[in-house]
C-alpha atoms as a PDB file:
ATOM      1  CA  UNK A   1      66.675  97.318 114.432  1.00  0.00           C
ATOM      2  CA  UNK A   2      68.653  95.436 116.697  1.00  0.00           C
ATOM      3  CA  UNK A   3      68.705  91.494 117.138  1.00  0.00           C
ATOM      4  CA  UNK A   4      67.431  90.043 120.226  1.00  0.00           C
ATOM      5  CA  UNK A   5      69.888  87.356 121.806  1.00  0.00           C
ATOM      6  CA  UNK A   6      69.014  85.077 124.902  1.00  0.00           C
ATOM      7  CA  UNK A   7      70.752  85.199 128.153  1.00  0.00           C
ATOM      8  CA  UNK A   8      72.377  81.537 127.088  1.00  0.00           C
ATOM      9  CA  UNK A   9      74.182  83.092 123.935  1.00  0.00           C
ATOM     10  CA  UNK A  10      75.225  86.316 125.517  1.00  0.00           C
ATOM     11  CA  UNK A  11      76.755  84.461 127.790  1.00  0.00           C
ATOM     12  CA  UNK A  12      78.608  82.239 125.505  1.00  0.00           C
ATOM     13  CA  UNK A  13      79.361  85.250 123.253  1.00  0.00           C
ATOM     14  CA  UNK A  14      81.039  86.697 126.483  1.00  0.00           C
ATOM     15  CA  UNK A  15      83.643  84.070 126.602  1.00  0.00           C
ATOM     16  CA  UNK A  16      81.479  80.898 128.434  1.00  0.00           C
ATOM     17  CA  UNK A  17      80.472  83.418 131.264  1.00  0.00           C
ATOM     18  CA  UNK A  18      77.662  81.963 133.059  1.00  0.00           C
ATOM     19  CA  UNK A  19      73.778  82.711 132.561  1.00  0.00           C
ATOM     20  CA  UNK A  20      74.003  83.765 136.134  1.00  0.00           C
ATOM     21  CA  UNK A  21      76.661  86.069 135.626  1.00  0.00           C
ATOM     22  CA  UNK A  22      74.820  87.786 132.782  1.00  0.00           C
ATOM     23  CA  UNK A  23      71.597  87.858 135.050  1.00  0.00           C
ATOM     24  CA  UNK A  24      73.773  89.482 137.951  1.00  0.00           C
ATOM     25  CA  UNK A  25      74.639  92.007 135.539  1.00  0.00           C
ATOM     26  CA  UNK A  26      71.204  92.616 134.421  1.00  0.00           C
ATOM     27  CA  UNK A  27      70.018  93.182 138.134  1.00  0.00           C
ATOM     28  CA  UNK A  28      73.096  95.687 138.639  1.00  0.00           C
ATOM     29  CA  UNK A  29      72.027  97.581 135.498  1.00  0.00           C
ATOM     30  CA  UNK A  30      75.591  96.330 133.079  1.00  0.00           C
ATOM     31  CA  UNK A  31      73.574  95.052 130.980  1.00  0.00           C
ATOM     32  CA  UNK A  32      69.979  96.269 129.915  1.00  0.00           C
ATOM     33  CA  UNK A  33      66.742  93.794 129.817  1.00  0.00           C
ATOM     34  CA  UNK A  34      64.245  93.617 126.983  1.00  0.00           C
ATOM     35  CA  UNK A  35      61.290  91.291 127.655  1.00  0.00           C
ATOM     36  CA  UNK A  36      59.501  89.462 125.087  1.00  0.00           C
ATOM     37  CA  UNK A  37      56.344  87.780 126.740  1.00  0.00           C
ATOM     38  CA  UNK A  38      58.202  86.049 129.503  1.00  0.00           C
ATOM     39  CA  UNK A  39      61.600  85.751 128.025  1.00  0.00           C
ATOM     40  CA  UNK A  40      64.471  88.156 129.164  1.00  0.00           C
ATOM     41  CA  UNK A  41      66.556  89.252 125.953  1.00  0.00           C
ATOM     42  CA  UNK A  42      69.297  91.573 125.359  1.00  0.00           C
ATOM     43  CA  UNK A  43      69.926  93.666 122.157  1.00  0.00           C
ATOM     44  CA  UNK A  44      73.199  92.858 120.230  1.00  0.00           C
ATOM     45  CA  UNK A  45      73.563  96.449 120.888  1.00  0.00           C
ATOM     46  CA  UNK A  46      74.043  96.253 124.435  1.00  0.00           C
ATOM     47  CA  UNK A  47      76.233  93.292 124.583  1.00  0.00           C
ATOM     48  CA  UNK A  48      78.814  95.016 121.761  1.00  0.00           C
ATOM     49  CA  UNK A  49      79.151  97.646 124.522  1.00  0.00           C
ATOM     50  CA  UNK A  50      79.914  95.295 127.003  1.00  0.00           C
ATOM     51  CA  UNK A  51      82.533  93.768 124.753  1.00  0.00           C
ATOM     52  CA  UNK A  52      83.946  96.797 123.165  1.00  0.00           C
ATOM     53  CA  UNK A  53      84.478  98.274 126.380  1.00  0.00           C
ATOM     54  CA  UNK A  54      86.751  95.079 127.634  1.00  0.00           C
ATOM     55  CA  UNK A  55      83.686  94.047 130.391  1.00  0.00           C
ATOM     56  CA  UNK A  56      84.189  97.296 131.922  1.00  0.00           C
ATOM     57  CA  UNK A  57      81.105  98.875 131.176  1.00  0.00           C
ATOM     58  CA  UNK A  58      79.880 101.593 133.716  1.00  0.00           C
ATOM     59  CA  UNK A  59      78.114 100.097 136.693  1.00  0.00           C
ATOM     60  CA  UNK A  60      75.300 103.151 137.825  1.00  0.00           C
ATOM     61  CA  UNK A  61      76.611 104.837 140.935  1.00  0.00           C
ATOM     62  CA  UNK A  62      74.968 104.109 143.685  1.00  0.00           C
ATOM     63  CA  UNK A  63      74.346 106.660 146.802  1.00  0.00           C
ATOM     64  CA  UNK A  64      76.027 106.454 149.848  1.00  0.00           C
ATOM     65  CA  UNK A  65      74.955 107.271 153.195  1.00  0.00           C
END
């Protein structure tokens, strides 16, 4: 089971990005959301990909009209 880490210490585990950054990434789908009552969290999981992958994680594709 993964651990749960709060937008605050993702970001500093990112380098001192800020919380805003990391919720811009969660609204562009980077990073993935889990919510615990009213509290957005994101598994270690999905931040090691994020740092494994040099911050170059996939962005989904979006269509174009």
């Amino acid at each position: 089971m993964d651990n749960l880490i709060s937008v605050e210490e993702a970001a500093r585990r990112l380098g001192g990005l800020s919380k805003w950054t990391i919720h811009g990434w969660l609204s562009k789908g980077r990073l993935q959301r889990t919510k615990v009552g009213s509290r957005t969290m994101i598994r270690e999981s999905e931040l090691n990909k994020i740092i494994n992958d040099g911050g170059k994680s996939p962005v989904p594709k979006r269509r174009i009209e």
